[in-house]
N, C-alpha and C. Protein backbone atom coordinates (compact mmCIF):
# COMPACT_ATOMS: atom_id res chain seq x y z
N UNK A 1 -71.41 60.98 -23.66
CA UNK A 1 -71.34 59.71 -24.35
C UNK A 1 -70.13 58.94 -23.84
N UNK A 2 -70.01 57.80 -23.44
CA UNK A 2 -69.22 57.20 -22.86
C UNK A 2 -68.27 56.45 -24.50
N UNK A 3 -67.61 55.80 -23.93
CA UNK A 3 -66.66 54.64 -25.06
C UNK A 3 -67.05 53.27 -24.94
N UNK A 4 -66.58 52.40 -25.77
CA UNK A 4 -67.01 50.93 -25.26
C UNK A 4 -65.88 50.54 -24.17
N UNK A 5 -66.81 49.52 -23.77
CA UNK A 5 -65.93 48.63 -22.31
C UNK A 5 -65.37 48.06 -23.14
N UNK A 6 -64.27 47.10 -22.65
CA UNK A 6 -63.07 46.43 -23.00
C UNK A 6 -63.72 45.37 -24.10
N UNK A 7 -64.76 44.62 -23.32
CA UNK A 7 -65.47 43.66 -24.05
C UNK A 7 -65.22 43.88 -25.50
N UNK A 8 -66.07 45.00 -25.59
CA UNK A 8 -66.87 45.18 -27.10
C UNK A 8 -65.36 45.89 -27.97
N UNK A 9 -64.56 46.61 -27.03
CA UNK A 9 -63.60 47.08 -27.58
C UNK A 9 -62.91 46.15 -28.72
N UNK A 10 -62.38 45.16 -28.01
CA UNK A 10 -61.62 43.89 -28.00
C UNK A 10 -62.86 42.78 -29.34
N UNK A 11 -64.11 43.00 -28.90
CA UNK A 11 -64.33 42.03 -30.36
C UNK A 11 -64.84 43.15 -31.50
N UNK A 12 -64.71 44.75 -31.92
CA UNK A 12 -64.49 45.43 -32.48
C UNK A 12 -63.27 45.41 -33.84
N UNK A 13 -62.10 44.94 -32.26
CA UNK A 13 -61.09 44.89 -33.06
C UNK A 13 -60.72 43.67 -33.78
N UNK A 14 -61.11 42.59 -32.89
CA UNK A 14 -60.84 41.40 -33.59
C UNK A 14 -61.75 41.65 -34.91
N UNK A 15 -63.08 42.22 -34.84
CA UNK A 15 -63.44 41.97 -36.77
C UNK A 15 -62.67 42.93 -37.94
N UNK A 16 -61.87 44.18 -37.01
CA UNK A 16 -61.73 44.60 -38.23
C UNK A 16 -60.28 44.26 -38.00
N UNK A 17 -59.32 43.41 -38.01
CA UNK A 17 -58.56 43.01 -38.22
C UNK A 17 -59.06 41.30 -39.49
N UNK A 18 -60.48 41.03 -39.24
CA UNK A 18 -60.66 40.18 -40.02
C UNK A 18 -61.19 40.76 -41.35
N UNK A 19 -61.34 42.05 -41.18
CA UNK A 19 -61.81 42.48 -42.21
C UNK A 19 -60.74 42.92 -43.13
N UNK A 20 -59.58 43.73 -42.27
CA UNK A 20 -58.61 43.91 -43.43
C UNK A 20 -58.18 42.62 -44.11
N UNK A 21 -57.64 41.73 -43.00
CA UNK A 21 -57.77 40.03 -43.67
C UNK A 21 -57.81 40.08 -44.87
N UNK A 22 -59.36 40.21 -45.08
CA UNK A 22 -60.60 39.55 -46.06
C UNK A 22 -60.17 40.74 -47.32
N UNK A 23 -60.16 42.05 -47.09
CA UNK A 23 -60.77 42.97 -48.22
C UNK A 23 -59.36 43.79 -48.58
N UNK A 24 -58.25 43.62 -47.81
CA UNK A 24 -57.28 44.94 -48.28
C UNK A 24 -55.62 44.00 -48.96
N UNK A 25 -55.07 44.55 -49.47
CA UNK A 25 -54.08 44.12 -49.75
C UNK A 25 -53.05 45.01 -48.93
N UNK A 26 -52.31 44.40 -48.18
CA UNK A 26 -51.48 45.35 -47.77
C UNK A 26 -49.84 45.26 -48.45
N UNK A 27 -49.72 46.46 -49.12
CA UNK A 27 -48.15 46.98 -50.08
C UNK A 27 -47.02 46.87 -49.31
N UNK A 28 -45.50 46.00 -49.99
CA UNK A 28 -44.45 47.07 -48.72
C UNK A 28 -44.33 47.85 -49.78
N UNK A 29 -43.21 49.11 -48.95
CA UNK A 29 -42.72 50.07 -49.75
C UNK A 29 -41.26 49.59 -49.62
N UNK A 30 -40.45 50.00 -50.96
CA UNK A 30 -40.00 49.83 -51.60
C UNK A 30 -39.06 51.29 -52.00
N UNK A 31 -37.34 51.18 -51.92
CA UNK A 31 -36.57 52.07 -52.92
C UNK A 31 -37.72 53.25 -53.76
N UNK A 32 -38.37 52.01 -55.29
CA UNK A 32 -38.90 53.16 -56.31
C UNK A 32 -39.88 53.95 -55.53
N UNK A 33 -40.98 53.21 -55.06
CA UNK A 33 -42.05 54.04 -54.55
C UNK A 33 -41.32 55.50 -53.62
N UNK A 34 -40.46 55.66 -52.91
CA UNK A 34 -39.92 56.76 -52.34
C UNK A 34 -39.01 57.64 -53.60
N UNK A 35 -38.58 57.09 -54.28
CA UNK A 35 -37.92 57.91 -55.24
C UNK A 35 -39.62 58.23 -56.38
N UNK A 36 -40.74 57.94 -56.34
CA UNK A 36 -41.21 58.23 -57.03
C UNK A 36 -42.44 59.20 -55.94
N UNK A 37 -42.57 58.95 -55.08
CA UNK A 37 -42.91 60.33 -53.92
C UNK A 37 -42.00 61.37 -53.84
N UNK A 38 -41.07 61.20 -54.02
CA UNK A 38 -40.04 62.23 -54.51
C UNK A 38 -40.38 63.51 -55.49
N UNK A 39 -40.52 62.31 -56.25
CA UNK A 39 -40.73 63.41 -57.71
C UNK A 39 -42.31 63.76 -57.72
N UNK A 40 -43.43 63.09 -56.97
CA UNK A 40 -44.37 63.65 -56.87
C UNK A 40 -44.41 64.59 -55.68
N UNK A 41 -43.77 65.21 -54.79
CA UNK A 41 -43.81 66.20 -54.02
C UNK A 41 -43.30 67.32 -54.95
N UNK A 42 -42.03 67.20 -55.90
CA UNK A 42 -41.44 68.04 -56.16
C UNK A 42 -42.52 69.00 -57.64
N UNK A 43 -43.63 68.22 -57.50
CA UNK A 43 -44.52 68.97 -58.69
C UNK A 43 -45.58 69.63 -57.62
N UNK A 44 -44.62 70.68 -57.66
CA UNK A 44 -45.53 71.87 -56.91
C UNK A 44 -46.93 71.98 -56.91
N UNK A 45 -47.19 71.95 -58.48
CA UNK A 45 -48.62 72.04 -58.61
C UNK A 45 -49.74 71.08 -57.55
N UNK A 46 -49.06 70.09 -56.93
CA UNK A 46 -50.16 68.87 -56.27
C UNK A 46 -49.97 69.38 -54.85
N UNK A 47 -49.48 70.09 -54.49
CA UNK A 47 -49.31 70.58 -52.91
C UNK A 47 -49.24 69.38 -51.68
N UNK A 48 -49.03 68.02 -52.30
CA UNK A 48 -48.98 66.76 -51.95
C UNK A 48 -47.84 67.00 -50.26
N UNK A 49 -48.70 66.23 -49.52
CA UNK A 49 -47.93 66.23 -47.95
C UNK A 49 -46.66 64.59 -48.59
N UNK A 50 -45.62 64.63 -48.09
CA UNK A 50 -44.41 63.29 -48.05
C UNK A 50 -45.61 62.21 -47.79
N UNK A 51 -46.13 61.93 -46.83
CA UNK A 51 -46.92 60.75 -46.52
C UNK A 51 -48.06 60.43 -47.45
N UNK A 52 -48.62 61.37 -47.77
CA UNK A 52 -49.63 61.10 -49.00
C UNK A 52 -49.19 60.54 -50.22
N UNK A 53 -48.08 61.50 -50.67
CA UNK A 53 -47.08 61.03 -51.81
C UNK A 53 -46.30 59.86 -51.82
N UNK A 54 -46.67 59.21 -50.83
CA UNK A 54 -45.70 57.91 -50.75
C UNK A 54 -47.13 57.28 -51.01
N UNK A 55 -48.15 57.23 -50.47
CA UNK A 55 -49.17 56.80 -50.56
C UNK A 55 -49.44 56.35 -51.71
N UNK A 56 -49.57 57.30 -52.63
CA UNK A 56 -50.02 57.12 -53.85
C UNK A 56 -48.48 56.61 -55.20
N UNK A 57 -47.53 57.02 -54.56
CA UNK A 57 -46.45 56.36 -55.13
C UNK A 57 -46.62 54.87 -55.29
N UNK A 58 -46.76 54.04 -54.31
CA UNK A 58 -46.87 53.00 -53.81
C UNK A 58 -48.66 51.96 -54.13
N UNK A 59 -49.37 52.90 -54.44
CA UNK A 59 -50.55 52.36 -55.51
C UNK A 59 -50.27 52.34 -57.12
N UNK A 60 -49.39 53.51 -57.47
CA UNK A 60 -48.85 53.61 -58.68
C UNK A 60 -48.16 52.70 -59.44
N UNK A 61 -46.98 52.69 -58.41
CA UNK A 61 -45.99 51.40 -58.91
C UNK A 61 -46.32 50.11 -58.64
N UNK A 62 -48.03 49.70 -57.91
CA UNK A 62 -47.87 48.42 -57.43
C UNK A 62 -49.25 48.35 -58.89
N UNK A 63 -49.59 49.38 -59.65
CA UNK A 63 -50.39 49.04 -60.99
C UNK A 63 -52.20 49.34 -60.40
N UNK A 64 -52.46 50.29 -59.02
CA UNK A 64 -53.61 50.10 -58.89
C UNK A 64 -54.77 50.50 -59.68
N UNK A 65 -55.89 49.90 -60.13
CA UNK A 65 -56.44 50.56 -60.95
C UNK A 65 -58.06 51.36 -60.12
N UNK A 66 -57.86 51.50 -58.82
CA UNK A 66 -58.61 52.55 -58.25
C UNK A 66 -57.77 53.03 -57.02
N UNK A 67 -57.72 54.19 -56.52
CA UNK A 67 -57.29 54.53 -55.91
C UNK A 67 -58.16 55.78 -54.93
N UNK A 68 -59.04 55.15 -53.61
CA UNK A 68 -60.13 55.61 -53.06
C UNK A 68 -60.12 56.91 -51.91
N UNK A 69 -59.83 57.88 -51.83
CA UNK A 69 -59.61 58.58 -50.55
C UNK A 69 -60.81 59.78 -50.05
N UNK A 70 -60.85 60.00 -49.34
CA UNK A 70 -61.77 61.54 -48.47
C UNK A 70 -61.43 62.47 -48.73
N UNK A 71 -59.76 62.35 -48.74
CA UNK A 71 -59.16 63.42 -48.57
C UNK A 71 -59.11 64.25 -50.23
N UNK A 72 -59.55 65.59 -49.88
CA UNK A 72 -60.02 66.23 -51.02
C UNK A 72 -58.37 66.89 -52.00
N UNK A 73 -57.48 66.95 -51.40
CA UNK A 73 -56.41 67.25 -51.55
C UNK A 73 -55.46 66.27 -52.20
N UNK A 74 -55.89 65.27 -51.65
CA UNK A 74 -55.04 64.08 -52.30
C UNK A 74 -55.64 63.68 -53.67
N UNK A 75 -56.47 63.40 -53.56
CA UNK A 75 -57.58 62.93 -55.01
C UNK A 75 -57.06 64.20 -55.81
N UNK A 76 -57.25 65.44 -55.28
CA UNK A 76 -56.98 66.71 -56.35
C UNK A 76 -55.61 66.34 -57.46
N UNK A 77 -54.24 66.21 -56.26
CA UNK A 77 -52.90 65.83 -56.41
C UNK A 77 -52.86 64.80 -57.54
N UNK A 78 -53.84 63.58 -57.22
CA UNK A 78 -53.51 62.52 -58.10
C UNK A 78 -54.02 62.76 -59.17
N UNK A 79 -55.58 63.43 -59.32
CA UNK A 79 -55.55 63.51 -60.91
C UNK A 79 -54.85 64.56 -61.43
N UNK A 80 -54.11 65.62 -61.07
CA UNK A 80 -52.86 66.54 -61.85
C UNK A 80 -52.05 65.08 -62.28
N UNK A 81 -51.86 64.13 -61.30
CA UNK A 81 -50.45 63.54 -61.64
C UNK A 81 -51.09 61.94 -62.69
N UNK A 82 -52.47 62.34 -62.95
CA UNK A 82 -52.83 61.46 -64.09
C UNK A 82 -53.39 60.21 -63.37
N UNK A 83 -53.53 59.78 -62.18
CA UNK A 83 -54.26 58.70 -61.66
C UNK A 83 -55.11 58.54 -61.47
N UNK A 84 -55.58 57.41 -61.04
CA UNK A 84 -56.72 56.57 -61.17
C UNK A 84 -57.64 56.61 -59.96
N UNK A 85 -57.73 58.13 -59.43
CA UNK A 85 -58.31 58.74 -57.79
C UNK A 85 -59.60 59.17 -58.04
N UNK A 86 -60.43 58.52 -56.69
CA UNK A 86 -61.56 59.29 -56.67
C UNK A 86 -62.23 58.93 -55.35
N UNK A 87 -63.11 60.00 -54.93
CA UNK A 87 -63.15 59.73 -53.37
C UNK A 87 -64.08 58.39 -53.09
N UNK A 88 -64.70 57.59 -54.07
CA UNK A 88 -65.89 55.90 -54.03
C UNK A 88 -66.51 56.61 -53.38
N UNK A 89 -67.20 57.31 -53.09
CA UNK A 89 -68.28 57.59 -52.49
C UNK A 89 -68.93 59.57 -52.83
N UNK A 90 -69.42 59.81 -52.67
CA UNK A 90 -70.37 61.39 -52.74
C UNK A 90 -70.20 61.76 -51.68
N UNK A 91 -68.70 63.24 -52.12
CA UNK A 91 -69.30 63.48 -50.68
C UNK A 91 -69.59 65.29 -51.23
N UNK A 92 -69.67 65.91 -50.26
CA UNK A 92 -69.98 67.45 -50.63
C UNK A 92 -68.86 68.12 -50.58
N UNK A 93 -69.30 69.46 -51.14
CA UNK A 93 -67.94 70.28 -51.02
C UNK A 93 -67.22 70.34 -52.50
């Protein structure tokens, strides 16, 4: 299976740069959000990786009221830590 040529590469990217545009909010991070990945690493029970935990720090403190991931580990983490996680979609497993 080959990759795309440059062409298609290049207007690939141009839509999903229009797509985050359109559909995502993008967060900065912030002092609390790291002091509050902090304290969500340090609850053992969520086995939470630093980058995840900032992740969800940073949906927390910005008030999100869904919070969508794949990752089966993270969703686990967030509802111990009482949030508003779930993977939007069915998956197995």
């Amino acid at each position: 299976m080959g990759g795309l040529d440059e062409s298609t590469a290049l207007e690939v990217d141009a839509e999903f740069v229009r797509m985050i545009g359109d559909s995502f909010v993008v967060l900065p991070v912030d002092a609390g959000d790291f002091d509050l990945a902090r304290n969500y690493v340090q609850t053992c029970s969520t086995g939470l990786r630093a980058g995840d935990a900032l992740h969800l720090a940073v949906a927390a403190n910005n008030g999100a009221k869904a919070i969508y991931s794949l990752d089966k580990r993270l969703v686990s983490a967030g509802k111990r830590l009482g949030l508003p996680v779930g993977h939007g979609i069915r998956i197995s497993g």
